[in-house]
PDB file of N, CA and C in Angstrom:
ATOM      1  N   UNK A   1    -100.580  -7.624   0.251  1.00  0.00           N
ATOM      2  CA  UNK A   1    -100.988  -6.300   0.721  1.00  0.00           C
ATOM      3  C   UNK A   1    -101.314  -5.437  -0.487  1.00  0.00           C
ATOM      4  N   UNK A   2    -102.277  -4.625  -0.113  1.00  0.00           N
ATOM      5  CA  UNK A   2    -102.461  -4.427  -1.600  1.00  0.00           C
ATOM      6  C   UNK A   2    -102.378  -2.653  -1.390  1.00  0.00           C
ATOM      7  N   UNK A   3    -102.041  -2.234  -0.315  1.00  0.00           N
ATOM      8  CA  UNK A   3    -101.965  -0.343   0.196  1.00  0.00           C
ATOM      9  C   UNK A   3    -100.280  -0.063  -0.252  1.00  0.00           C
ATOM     10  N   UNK A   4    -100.081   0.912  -1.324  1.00  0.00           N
ATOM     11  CA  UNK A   4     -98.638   1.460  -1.268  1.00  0.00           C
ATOM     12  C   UNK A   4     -99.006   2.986  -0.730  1.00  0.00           C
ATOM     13  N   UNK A   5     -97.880   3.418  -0.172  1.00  0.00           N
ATOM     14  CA  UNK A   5     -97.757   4.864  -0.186  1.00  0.00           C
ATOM     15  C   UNK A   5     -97.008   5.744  -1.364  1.00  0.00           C
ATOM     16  N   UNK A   6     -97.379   6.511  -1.542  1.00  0.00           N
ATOM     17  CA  UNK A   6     -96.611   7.852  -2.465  1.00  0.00           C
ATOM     18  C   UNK A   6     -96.179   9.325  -1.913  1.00  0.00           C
ATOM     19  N   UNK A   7     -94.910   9.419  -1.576  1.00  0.00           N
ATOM     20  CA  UNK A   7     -94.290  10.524  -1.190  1.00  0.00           C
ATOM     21  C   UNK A   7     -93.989  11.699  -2.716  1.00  0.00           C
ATOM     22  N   UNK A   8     -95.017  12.828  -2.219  1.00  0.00           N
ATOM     23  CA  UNK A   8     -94.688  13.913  -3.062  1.00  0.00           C
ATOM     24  C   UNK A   8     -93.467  14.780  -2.361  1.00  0.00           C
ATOM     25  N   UNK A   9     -93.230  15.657  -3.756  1.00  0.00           N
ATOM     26  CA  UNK A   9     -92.186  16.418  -3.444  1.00  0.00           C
ATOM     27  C   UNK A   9     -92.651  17.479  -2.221  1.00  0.00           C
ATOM     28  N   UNK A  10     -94.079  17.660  -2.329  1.00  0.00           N
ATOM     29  CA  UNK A  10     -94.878  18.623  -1.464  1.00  0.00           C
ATOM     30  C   UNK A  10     -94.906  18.148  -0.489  1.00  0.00           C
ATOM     31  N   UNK A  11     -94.523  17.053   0.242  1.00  0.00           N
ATOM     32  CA  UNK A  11     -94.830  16.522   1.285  1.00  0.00           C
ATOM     33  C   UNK A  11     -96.009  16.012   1.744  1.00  0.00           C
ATOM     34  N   UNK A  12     -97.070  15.600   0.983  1.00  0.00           N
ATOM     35  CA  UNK A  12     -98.146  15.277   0.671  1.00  0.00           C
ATOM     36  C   UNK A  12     -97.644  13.452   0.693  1.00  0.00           C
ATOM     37  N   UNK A  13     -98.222  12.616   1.442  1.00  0.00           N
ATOM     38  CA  UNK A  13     -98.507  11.135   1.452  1.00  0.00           C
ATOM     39  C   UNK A  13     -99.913  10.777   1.074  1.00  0.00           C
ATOM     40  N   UNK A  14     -99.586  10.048  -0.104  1.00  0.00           N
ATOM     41  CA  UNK A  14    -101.340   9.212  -0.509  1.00  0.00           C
ATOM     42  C   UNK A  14    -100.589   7.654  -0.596  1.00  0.00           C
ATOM     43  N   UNK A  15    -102.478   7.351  -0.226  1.00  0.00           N
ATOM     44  CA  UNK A  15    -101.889   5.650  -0.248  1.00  0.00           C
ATOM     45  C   UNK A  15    -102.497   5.375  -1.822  1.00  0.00           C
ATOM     46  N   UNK A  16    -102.436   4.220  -1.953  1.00  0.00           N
ATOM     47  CA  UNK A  16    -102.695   3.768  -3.250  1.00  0.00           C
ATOM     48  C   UNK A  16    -102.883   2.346  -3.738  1.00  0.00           C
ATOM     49  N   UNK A  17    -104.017   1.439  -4.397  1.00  0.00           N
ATOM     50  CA  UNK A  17    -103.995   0.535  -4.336  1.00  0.00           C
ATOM     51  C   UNK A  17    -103.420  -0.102  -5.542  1.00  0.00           C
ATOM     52  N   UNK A  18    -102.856  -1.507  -5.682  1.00  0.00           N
ATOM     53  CA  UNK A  18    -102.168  -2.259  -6.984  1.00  0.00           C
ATOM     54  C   UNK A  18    -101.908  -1.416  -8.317  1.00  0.00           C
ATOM     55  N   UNK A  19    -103.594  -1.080  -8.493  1.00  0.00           N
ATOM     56  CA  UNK A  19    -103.870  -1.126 -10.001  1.00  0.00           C
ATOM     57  C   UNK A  19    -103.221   0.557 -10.247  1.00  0.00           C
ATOM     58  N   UNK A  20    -103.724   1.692  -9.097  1.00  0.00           N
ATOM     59  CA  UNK A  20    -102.960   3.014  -8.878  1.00  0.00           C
ATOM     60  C   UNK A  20    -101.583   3.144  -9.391  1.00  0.00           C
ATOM     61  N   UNK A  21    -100.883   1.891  -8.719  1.00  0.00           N
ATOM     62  CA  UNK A  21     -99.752   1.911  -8.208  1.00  0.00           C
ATOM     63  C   UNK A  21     -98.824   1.972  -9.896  1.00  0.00           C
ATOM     64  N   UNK A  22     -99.421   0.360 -10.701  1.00  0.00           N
ATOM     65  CA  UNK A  22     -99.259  -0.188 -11.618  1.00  0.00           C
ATOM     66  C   UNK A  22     -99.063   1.062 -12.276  1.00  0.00           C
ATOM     67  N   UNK A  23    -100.366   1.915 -12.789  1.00  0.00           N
ATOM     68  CA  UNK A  23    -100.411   2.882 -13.238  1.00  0.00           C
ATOM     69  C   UNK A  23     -99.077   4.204 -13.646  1.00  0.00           C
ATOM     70  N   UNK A  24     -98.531   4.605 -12.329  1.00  0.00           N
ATOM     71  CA  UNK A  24     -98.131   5.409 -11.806  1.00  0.00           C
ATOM     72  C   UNK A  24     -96.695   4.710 -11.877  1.00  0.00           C
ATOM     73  N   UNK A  25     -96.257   3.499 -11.845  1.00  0.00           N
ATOM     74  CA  UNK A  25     -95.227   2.727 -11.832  1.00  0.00           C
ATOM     75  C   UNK A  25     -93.596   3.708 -12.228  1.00  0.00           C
ATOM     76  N   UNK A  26     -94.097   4.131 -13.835  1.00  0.00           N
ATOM     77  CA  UNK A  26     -92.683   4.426 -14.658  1.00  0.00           C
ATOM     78  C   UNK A  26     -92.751   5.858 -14.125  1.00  0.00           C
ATOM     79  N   UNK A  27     -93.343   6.921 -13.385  1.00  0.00           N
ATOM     80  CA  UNK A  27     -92.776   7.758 -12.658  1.00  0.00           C
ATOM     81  C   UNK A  27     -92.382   8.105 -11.261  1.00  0.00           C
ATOM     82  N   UNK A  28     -92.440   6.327 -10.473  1.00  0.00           N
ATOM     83  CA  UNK A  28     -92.267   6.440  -9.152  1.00  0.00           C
ATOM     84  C   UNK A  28     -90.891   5.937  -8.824  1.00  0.00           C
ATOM     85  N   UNK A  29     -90.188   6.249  -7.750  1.00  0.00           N
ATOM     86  CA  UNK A  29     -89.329   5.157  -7.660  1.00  0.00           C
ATOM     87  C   UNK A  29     -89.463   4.894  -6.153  1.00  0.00           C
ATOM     88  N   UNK A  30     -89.075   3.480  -6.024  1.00  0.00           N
ATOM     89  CA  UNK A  30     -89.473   2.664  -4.487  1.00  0.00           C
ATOM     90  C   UNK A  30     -88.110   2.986  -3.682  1.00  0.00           C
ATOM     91  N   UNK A  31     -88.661   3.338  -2.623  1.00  0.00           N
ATOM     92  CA  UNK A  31     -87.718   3.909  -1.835  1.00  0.00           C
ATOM     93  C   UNK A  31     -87.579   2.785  -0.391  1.00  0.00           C
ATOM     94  N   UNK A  32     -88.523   1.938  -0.165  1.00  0.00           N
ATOM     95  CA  UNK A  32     -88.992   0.728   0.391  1.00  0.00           C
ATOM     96  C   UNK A  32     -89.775   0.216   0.029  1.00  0.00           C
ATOM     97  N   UNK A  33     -90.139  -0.812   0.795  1.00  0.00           N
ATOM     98  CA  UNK A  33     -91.413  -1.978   0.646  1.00  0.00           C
ATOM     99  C   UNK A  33     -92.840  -1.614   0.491  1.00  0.00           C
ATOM    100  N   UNK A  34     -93.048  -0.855  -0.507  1.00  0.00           N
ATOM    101  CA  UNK A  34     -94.331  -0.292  -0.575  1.00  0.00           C
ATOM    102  C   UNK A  34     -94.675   0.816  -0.383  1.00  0.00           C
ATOM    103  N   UNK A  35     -93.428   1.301  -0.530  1.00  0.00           N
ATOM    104  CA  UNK A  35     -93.159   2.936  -0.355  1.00  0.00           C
ATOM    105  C   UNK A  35     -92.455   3.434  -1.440  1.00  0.00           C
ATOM    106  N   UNK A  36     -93.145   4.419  -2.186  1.00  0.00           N
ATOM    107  CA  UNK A  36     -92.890   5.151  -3.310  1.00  0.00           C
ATOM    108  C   UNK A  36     -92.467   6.942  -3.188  1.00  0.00           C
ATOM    109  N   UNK A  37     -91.867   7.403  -4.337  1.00  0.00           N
ATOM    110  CA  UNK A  37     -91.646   8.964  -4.448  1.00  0.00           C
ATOM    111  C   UNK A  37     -91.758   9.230  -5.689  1.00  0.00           C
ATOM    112  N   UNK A  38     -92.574  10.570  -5.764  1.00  0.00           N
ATOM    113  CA  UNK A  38     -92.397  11.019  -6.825  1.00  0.00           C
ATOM    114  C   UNK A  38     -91.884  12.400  -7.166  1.00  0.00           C
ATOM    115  N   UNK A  39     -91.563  12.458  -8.485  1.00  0.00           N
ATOM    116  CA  UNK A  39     -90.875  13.840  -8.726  1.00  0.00           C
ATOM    117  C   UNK A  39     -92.014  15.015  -9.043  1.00  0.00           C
ATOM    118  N   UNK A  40     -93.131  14.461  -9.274  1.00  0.00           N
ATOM    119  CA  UNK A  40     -93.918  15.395  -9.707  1.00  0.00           C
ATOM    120  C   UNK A  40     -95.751  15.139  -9.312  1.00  0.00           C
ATOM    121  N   UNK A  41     -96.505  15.519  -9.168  1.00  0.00           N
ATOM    122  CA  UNK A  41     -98.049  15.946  -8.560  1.00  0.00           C
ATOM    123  C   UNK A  41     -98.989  16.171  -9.206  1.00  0.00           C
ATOM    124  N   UNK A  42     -99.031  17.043 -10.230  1.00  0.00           N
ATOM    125  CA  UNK A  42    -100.240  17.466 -10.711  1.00  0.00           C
ATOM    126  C   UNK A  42    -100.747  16.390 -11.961  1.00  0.00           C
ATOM    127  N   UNK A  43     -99.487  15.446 -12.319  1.00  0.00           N
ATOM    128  CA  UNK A  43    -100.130  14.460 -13.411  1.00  0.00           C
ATOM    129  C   UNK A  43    -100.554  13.214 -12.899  1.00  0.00           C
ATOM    130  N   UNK A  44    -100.244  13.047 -11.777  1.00  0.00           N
ATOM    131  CA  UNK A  44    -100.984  11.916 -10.795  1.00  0.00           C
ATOM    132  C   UNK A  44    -102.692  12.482 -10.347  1.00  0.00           C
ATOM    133  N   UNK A  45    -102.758  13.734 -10.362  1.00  0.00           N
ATOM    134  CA  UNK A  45    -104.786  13.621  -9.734  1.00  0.00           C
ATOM    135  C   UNK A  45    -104.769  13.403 -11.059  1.00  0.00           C
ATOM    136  N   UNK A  46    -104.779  13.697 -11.927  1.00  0.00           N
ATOM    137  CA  UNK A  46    -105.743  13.179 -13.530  1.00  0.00           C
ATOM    138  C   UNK A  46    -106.018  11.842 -12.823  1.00  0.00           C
ATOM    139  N   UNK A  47    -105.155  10.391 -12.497  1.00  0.00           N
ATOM    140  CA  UNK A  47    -104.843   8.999 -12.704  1.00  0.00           C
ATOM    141  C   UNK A  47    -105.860   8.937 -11.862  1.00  0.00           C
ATOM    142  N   UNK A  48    -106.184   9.746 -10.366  1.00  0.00           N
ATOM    143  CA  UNK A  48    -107.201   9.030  -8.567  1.00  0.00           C
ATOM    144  C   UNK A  48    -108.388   8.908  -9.213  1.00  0.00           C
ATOM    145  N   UNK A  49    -108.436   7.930  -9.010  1.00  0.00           N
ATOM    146  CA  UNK A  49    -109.959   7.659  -8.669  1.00  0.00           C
ATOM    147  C   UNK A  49    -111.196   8.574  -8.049  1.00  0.00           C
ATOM    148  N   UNK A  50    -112.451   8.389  -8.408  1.00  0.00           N
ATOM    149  CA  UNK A  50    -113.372   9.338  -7.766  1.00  0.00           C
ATOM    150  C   UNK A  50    -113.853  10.792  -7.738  1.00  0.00           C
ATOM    151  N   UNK A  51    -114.825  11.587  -7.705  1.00  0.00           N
ATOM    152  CA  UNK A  51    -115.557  12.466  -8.276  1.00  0.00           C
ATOM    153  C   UNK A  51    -114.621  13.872  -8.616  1.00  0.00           C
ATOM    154  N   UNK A  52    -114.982  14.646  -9.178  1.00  0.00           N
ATOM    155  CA  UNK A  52    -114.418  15.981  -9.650  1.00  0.00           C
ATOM    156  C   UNK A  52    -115.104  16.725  -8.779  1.00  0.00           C
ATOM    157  N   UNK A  53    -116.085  16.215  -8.087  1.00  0.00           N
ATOM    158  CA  UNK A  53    -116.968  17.348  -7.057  1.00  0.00           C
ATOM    159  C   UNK A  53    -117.738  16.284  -5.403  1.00  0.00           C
ATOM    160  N   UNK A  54    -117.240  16.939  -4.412  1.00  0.00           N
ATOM    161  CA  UNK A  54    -117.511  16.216  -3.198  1.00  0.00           C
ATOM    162  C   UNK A  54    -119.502  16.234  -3.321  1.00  0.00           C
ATOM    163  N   UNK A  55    -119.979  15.340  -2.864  1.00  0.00           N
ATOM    164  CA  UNK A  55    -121.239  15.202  -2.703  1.00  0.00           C
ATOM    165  C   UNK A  55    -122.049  16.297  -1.210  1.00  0.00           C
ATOM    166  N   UNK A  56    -121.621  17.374  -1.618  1.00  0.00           N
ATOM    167  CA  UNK A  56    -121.820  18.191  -0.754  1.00  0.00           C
ATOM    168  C   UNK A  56    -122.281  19.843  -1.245  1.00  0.00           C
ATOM    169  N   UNK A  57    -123.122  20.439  -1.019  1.00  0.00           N
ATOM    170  CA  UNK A  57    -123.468  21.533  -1.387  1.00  0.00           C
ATOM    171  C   UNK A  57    -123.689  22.840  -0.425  1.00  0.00           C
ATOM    172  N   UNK A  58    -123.297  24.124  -0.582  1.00  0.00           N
ATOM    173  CA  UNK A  58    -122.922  24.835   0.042  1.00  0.00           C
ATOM    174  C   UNK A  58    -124.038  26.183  -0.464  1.00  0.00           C
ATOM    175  N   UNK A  59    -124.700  26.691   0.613  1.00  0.00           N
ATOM    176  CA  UNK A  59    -126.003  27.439  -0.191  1.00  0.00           C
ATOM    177  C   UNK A  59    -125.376  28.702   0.925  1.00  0.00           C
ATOM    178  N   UNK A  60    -124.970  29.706   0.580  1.00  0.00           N
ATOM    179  CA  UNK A  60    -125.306  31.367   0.684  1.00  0.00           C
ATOM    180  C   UNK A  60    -126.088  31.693   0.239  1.00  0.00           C
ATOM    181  N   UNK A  61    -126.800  32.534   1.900  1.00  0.00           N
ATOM    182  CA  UNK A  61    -127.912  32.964   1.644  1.00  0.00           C
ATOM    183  C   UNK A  61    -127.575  34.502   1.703  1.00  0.00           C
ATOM    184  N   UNK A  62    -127.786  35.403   0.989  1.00  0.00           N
ATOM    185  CA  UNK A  62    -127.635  36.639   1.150  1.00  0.00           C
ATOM    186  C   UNK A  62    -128.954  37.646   0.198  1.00  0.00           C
ATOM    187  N   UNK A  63    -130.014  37.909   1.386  1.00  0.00           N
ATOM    188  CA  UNK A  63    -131.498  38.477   0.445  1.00  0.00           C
ATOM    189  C   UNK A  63    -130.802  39.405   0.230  1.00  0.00           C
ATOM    190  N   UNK A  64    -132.253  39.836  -0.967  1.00  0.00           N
ATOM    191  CA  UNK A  64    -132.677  38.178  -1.855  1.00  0.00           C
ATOM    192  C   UNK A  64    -132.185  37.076  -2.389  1.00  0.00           C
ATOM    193  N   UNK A  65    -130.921  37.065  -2.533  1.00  0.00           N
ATOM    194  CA  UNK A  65    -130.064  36.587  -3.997  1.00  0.00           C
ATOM    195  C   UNK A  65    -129.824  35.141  -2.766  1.00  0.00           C
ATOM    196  N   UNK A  66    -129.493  34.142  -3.607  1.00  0.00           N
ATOM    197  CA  UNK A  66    -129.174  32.492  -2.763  1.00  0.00           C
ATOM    198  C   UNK A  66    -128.606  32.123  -3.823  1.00  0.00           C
ATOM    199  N   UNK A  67    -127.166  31.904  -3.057  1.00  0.00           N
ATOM    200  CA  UNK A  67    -126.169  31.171  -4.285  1.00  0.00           C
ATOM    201  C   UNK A  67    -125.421  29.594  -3.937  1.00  0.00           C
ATOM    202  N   UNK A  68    -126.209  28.940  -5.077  1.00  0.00           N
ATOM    203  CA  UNK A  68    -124.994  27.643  -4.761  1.00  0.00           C
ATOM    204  C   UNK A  68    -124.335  27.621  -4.980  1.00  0.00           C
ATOM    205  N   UNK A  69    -122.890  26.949  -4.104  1.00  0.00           N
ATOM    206  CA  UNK A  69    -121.863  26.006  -4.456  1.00  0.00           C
ATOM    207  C   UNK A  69    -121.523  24.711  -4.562  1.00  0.00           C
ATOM    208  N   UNK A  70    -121.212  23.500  -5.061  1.00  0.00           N
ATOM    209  CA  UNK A  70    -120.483  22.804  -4.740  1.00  0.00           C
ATOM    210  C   UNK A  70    -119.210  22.531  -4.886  1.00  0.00           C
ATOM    211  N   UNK A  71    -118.477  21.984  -3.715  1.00  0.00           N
ATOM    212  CA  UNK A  71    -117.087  21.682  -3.071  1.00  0.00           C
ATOM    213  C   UNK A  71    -116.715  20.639  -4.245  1.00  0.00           C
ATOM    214  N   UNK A  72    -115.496  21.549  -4.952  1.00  0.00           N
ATOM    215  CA  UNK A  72    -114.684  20.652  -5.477  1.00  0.00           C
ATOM    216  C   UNK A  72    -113.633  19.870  -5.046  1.00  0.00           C
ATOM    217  N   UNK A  73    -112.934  18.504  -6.370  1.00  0.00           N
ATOM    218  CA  UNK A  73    -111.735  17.931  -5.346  1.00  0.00           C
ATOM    219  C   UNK A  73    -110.158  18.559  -6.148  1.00  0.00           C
ATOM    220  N   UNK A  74    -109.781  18.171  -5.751  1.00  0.00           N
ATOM    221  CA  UNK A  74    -107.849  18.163  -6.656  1.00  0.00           C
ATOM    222  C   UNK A  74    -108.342  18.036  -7.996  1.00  0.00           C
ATOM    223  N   UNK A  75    -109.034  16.694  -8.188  1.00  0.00           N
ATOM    224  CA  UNK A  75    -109.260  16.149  -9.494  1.00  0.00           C
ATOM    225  C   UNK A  75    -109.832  17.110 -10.098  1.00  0.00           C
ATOM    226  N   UNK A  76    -110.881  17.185  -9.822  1.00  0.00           N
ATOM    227  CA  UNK A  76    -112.206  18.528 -10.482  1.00  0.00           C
ATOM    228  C   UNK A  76    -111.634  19.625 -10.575  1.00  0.00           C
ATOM    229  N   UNK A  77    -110.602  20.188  -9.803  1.00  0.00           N
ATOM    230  CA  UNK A  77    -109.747  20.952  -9.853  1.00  0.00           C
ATOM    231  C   UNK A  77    -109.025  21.248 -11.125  1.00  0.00           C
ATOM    232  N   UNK A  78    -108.064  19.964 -11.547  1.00  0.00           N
ATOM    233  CA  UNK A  78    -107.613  20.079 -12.519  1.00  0.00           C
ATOM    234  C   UNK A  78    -107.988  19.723 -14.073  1.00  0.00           C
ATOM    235  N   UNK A  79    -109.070  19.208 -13.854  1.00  0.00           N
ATOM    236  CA  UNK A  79    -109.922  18.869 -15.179  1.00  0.00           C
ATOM    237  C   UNK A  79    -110.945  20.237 -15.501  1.00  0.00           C
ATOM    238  N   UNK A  80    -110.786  21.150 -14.334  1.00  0.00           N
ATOM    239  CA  UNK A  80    -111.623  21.938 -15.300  1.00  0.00           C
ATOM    240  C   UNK A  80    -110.032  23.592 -15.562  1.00  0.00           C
ATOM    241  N   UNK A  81    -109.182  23.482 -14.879  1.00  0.00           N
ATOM    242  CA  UNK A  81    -108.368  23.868 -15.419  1.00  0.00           C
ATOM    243  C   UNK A  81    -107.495  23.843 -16.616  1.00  0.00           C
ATOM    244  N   UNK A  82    -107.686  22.741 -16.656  1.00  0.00           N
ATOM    245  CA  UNK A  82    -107.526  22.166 -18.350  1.00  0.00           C
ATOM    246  C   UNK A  82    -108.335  22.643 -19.591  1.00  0.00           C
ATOM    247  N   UNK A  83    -109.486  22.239 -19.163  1.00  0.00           N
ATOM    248  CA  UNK A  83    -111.144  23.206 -20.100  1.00  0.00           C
ATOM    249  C   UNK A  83    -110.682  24.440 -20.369  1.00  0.00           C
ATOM    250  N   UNK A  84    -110.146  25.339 -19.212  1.00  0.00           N
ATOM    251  CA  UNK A  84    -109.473  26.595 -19.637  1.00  0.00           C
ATOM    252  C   UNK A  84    -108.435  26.947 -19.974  1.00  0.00           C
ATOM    253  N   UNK A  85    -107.690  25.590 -20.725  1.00  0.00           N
ATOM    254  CA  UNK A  85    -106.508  26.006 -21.227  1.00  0.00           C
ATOM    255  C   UNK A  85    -105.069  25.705 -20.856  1.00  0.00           C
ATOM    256  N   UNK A  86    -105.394  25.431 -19.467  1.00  0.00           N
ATOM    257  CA  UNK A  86    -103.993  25.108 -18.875  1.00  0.00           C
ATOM    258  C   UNK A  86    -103.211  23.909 -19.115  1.00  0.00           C
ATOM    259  N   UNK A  87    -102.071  23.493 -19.070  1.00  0.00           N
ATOM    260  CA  UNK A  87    -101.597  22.010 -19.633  1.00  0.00           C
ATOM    261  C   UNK A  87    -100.929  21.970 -18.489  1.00  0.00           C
ATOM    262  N   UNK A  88    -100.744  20.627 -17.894  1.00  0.00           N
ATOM    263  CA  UNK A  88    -100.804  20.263 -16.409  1.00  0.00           C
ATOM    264  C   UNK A  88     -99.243  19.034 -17.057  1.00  0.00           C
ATOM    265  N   UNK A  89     -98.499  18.763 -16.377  1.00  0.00           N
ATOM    266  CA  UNK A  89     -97.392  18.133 -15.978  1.00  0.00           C
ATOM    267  C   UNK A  89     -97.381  16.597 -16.322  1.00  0.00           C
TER     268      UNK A  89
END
């Protein structure tokens, strides 16, 4: 089987595959069969996999002026909080 779960302190469940898991190993501890906890959150999105920004774009229109957005994730979240300085867990 290759799906573990990860119980945050937030109450937040992610699954996670082998190589995640491997990763993440020396700050989890197994609480069952493929079931993990951790003490801490914000130094695990650095580790997920996949974009800093959802493939999705968000256009306000307000004439004249039209402003884009795009939808960030956790990850993108904290990588550009970092850029500004912040030191993450």
């Amino acid at each position: 089987m290759n799906k573990f779960t990860v119980h945050y302190p937030n109450g937040i469940k992610r699954h996670i595959n082998r190589k995640e898991r491997d990763l993440l190993l020396s700050s989890l501890t197994q609480i069952a069969p493929h079931v993990y906890t951790s003490t801490y959150f914000s130094g695990h999105l650095k580790l997920t996999s996949g974009p800093n920004f959802l493939d999705l774009e968000l256009i306000f229109d307000y004439p004249p002026d039209r402003e884009y957005e795009r939808e960030q994730t956790p990850k993108g979240m904290v990588a550009r909080l970092e850029q500004m300085g912040f030191v993450s867990a």
